[in-house]
Protein backbone atom coordinates (compact mmCIF):
# COMPACT_ATOMS: atom_id res chain seq x y z
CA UNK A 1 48.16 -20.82 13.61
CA UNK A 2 48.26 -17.14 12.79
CA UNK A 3 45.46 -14.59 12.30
CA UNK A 4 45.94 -11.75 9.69
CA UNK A 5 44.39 -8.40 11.31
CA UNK A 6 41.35 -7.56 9.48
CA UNK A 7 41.72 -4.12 7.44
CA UNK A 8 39.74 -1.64 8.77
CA UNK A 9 36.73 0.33 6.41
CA UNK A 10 37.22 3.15 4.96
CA UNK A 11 35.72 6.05 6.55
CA UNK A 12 34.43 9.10 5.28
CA UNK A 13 37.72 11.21 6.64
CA UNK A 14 40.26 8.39 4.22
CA UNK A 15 37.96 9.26 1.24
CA UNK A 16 38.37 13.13 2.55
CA UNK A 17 42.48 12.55 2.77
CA UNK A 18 42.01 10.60 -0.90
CA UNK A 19 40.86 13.66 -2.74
CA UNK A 20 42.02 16.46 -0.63
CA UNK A 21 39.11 18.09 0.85
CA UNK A 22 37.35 18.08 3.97
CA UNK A 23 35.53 15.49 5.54
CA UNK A 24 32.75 17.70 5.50
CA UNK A 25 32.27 18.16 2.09
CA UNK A 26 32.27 14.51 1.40
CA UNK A 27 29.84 14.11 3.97
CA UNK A 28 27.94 16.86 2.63
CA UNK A 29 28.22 14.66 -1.10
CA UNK A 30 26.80 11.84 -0.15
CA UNK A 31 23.71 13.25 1.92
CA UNK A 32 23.50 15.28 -1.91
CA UNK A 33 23.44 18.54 -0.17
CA UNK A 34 24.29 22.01 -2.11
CA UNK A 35 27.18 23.72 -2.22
CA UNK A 36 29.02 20.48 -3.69
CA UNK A 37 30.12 21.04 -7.21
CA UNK A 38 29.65 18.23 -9.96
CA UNK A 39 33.18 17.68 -10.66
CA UNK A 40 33.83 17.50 -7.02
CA UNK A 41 30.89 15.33 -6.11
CA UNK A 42 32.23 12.69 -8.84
CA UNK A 43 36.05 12.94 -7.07
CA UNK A 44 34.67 12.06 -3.90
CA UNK A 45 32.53 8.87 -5.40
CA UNK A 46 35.17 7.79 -7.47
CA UNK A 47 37.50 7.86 -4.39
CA UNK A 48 35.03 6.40 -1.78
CA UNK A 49 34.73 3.58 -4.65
CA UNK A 50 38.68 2.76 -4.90
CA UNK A 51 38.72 2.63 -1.09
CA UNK A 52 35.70 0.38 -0.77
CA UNK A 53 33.42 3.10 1.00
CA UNK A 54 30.19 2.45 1.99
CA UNK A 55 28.25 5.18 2.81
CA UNK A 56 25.78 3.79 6.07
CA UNK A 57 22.91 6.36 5.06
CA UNK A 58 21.35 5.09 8.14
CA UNK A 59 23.34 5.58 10.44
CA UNK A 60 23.76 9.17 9.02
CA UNK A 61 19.75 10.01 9.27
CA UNK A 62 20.42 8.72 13.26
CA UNK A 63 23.43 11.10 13.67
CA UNK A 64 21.49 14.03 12.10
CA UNK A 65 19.62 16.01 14.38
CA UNK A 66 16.95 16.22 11.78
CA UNK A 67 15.29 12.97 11.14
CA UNK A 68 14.50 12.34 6.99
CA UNK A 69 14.10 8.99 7.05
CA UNK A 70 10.76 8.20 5.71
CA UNK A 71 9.37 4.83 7.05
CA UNK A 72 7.09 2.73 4.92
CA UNK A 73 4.25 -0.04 6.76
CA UNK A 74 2.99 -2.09 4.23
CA UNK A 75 0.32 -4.42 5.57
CA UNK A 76 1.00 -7.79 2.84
CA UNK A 77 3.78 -7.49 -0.05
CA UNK A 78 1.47 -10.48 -1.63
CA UNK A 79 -1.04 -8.60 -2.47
CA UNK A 80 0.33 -6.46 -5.43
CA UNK A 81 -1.85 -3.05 -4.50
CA UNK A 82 0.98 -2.78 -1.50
CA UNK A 83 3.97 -2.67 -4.07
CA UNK A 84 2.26 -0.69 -6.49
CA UNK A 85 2.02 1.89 -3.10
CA UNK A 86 5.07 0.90 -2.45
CA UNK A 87 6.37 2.18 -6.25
CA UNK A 88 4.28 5.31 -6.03
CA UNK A 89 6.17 6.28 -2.96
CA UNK A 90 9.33 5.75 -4.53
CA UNK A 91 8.62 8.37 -7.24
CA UNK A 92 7.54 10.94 -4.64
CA UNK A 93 10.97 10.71 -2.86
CA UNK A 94 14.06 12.50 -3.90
CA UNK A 95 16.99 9.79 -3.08
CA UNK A 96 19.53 12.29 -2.31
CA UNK A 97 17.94 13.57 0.70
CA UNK A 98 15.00 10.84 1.72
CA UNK A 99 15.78 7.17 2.81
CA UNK A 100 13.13 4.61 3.12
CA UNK A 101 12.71 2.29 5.47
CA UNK A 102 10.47 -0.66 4.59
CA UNK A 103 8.47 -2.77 6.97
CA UNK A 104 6.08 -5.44 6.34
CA UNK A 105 3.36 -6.57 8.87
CA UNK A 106 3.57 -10.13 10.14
CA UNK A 107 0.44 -10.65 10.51
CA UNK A 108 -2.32 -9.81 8.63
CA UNK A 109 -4.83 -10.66 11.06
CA UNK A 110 -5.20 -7.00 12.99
CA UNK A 111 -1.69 -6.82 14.72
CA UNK A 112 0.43 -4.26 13.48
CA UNK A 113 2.48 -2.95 16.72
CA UNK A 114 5.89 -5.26 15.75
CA UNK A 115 6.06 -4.03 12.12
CA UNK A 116 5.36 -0.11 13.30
CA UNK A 117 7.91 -0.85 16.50
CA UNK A 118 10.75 -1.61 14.05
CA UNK A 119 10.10 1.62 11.94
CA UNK A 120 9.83 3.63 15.32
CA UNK A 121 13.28 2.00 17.05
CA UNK A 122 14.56 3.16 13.50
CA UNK A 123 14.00 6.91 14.29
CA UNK A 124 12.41 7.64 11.24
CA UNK A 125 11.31 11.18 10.83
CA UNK A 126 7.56 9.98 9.46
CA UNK A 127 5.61 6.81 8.71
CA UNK A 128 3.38 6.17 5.89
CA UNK A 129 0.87 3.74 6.47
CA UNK A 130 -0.72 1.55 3.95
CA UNK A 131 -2.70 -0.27 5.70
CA UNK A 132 -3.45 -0.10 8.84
CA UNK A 133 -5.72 -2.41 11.04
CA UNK A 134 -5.19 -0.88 14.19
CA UNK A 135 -8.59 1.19 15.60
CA UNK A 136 -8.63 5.20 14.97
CA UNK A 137 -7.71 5.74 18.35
CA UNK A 138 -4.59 3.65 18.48
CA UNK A 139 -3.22 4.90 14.71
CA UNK A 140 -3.84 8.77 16.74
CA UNK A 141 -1.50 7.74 19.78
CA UNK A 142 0.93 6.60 16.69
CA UNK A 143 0.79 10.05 15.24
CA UNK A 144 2.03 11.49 18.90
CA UNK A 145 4.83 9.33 18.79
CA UNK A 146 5.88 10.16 14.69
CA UNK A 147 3.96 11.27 12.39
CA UNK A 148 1.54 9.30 9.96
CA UNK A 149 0.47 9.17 6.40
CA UNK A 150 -2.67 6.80 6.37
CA UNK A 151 -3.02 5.56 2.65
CA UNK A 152 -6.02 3.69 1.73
CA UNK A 153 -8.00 5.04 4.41
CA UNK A 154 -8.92 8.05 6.65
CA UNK A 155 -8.35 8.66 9.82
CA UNK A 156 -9.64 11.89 11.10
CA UNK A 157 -6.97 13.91 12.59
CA UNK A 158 -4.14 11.74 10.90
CA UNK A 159 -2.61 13.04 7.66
CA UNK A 160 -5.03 10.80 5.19
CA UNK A 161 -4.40 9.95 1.47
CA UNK A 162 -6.90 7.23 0.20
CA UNK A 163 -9.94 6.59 -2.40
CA UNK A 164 -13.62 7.47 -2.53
CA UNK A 165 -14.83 3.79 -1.68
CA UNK A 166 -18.37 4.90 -1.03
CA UNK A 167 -17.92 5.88 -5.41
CA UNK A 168 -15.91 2.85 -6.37
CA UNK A 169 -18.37 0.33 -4.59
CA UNK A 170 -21.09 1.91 -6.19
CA UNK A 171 -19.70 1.85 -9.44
CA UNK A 172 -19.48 -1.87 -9.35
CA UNK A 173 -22.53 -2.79 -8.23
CA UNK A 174 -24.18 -0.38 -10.52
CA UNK A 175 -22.53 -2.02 -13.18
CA UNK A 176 -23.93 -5.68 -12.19
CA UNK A 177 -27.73 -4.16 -11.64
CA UNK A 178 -26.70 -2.40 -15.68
CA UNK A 179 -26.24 -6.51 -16.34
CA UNK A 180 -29.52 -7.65 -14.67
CA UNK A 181 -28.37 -9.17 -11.95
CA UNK A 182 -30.51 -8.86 -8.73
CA UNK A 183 -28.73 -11.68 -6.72
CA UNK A 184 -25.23 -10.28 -6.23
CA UNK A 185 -23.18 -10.98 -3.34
CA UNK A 186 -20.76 -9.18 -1.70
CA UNK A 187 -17.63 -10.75 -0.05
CA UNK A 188 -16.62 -8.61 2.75
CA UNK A 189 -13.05 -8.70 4.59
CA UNK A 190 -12.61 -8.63 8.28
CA UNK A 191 -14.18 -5.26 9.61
CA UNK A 192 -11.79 -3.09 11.11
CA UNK A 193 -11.94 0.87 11.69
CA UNK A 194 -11.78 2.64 8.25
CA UNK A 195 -12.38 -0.96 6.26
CA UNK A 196 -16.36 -0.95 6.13
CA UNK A 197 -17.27 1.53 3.35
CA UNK A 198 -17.18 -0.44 0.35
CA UNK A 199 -19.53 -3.11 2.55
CA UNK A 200 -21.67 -0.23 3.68
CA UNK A 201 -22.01 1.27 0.29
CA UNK A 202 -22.81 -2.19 -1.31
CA UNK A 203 -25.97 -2.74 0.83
CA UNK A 204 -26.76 0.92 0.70
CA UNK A 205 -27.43 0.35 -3.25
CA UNK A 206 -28.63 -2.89 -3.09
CA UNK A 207 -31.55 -1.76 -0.60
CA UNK A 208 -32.06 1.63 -2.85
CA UNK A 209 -32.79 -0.84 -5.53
CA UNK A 210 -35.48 -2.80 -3.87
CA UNK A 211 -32.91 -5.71 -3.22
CA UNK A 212 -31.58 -7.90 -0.45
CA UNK A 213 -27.70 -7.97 0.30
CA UNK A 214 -25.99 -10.38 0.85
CA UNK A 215 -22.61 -10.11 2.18
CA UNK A 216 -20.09 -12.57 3.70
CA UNK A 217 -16.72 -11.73 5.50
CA UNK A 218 -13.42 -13.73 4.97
CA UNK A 219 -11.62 -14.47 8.11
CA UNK A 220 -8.26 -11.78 6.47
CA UNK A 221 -7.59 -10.43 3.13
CA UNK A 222 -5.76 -13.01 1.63
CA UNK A 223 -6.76 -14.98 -1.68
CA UNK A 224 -6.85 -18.10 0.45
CA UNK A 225 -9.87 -16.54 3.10
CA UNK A 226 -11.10 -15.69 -0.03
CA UNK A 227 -11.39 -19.05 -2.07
CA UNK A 228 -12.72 -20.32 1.73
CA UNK A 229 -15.72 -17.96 2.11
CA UNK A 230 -16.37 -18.23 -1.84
CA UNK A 231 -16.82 -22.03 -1.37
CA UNK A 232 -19.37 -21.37 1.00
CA UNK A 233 -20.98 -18.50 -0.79
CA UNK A 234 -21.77 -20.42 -3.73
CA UNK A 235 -22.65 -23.72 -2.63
CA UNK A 236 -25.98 -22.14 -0.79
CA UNK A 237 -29.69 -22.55 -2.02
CA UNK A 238 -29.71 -18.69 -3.22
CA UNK A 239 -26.44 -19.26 -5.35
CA UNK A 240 -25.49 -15.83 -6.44
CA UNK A 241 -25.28 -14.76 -10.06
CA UNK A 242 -22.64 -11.83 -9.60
CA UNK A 243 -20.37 -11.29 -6.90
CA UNK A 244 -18.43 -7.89 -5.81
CA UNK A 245 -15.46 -8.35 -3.45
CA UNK A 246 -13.53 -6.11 -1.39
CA UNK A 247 -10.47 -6.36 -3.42
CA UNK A 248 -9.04 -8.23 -5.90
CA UNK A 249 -7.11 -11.17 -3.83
CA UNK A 250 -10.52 -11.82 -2.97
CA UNK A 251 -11.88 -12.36 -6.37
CA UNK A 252 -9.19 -14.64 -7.49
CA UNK A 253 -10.10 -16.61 -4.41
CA UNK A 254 -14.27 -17.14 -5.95
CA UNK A 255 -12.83 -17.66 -9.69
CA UNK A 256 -10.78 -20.10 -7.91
CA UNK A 257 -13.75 -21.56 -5.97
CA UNK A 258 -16.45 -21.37 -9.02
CA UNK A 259 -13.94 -23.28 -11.39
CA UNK A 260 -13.29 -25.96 -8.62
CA UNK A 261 -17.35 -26.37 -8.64
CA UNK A 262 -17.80 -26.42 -12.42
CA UNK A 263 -18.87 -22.65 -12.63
CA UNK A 264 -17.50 -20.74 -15.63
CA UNK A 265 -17.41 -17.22 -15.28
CA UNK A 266 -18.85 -14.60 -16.23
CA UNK A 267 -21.29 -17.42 -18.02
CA UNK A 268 -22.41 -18.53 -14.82
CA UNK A 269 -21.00 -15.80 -12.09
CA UNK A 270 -20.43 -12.43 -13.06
CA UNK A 271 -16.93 -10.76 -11.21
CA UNK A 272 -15.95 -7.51 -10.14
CA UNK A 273 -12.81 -7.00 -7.85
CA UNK A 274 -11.22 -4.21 -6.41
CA UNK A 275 -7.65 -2.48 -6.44
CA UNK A 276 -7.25 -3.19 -10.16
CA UNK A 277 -3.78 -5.17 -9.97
CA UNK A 278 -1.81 -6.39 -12.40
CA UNK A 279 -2.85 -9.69 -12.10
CA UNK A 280 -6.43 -8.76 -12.91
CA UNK A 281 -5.46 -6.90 -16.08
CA UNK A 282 -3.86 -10.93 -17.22
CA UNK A 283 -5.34 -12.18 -20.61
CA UNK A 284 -7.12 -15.33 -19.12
CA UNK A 285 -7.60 -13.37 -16.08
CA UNK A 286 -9.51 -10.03 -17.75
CA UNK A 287 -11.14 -8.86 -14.24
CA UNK A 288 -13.48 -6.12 -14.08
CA UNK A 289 -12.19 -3.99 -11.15
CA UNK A 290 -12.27 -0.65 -9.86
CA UNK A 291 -9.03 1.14 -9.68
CA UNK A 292 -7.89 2.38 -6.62
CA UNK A 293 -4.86 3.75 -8.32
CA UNK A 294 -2.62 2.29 -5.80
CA UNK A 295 0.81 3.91 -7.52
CA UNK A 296 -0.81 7.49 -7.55
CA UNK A 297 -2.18 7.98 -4.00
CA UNK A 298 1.59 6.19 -2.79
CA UNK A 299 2.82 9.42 -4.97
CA UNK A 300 0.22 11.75 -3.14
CA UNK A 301 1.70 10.21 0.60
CA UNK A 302 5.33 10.91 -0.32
CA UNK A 303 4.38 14.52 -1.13
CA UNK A 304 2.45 14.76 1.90
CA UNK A 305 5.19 12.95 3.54
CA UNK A 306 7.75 15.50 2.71
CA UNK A 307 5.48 18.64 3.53
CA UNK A 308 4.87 17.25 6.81
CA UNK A 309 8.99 16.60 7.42
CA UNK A 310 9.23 20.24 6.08
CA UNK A 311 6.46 21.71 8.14
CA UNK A 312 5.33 19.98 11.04
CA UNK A 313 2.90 22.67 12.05
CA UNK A 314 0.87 22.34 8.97
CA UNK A 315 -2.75 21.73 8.69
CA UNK A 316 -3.69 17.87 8.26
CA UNK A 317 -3.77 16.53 4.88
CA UNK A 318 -7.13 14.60 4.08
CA UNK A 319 -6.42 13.61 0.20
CA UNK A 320 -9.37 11.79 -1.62
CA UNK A 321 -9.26 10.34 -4.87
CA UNK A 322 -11.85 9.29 -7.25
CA UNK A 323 -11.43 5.37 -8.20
CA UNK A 324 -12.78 4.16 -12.01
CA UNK A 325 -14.30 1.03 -13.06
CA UNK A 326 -12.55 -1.14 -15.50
CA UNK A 327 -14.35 -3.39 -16.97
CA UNK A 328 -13.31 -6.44 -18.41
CA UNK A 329 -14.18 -9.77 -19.33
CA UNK A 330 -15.44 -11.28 -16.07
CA UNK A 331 -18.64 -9.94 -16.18
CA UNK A 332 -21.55 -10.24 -18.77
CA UNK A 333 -25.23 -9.70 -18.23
CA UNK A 334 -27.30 -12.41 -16.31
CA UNK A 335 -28.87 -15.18 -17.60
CA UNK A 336 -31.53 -15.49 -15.47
């Protein structure tokens, strides 16, 4: 039996030989660096594609001595706030010059070392973070190691881009008092550093308005903990007549929950999420939610991103936006 040889890949210096420059200047055309004219530019890639070229921009960030790579933790791809981050990003980053590195936690439980290890053994020149579970402290030794962009929360001393939860919570549950509801529940998620404000600001307000709170945490953020600690929620004496959650895989979870017990909603529980999704903006689905606007502050972390890579010296970003209340067809006033 005989083996052909396998043909070796072309390399940047055969693409180089292929259009009669140096290998320089091809290298310098695919890392889209001036100097490189357009006509040139389109020699080399038509070349490199005859050849079967493929430029490894990875392994070009590692052999740089400056590191561009931009590394991107996203805590659960499932819920759609993370890829709407994940877009916003995107848009902030000019291709030619910054690659992204993607890495998804594996657990959503408060363990994000594995996910941040792979971006780290990756050499990326900066991380941005959306979101972290780890405590202040720990996402500070991070920043010693490479830098961070925290998105969706602040953490002093850590470049920060994230929303004014202490507004958005209020501007749900000042919508549900608007509807005359007085028993409205909050469903909490698993309290972490920099993942209590919305809680804190819903039983701020509820106690400024002569009320009683009444707030239950789901074991993670997933529609499924949510659904769980909804069942429970509303099968108590003191069923609630409105319900904020911390986000929006939550509230799918207690519309899933009040249907299964014969609830209709907003007839008989009012609903206000948070992150304004896309699933929440479905016909059929028509959630009242605040929006975080997930795709703008990913925009805002590229940008600060990319001044950081340019200036590492520079003062630390803290970046707070304002979120707004949609309202929708989940919620109506109470009926009792």
């Amino acid at each position: 039996m005989t083996f052909q040889r396998q043909q070796r890949p072309a390399t940047q210096a055969d693409v180089a030989r292929e259009v009669g420059v140096s290998r320089t200047l091809v290298s310098f055309a695919f890392r889209g660096t001036s100097g490189v004219s357009d006509e040139t530019r389109l020699a080399i890639f038509d070349a490199a594609k005859r050849l079967g070229y493929r430029h490894n921009a990875a392994a070009a960030a590692l052999a740089s001595k400056q590191r561009t790579a931009v590394g991107l933790y996203l805590l659960d791809l499932r819920n759609e706030v993370f890829s709407d981050v994940l877009n916003g990003v995107r848009l902030a980053l000019p291709q030619a010059r910054n690659r992204l590195i993607l890495s998804v936690s594996r657990s959503i439980g408060g363990e994000d070392q594995g996910a941040l290890d792979s971006l780290i053994e990756a050499r990326v020149g900066i991380i941005i973070a959306a979101t972290l579970l780890d405590p202040d402290e720990r996402v500070r030794e991070l920043a010693q190691m490479v830098p961070v962009v925290s998105v969706t929360r602040r953490v002093e001393g850590v470049d920060s881009v994230y929303p004014d939860d202490h507004a958005g919570a209020r501007a749900a549950v000042e919508h549900l008092l608007g509807l005359g509801h007085t028993r409205i529940a909050h469903l909490a998620g698993p309290q972490f550093d920099g993942h209590t404000v919305r809680r804190e600001a819903y039983e701020q307000i509820m106690r400024s308005a002569g009320l009683t709170p009444q707030t239950v945490a789901a074991s993670d953020f997933t529609h499924e903990a949510g659904e769980r600690a909804a069942a429970e929620l509303l099968a108590g004496p003191d069923r609630p007549t409105a319900v904020f959650t911390h986000n929006d895989q939550f509230a799918l979870g207690v519309r899933e929950a009040a249907y299964a017990m014969g609830l209709t909603i907003p007839g008989d529980l009012s609903l206000v999420g948070y992150d304004d999704s896309p699933t929440a903006r479905l016909h059929g689905i028509d959630l009242t939610s605040v929006d975080l606007h997930a795709v703008e502050l990913g925009k805002i972390a590229g940008s600060v991103a990319l001044e950081r890579l340019n200036d590492p010296g520079a003062p630390i970003a803290d970046r707070c936006i304002t979120p707004q209340l949609v309202v929708r067809r989940s919620t109506a006033p109470s009926a009792s």
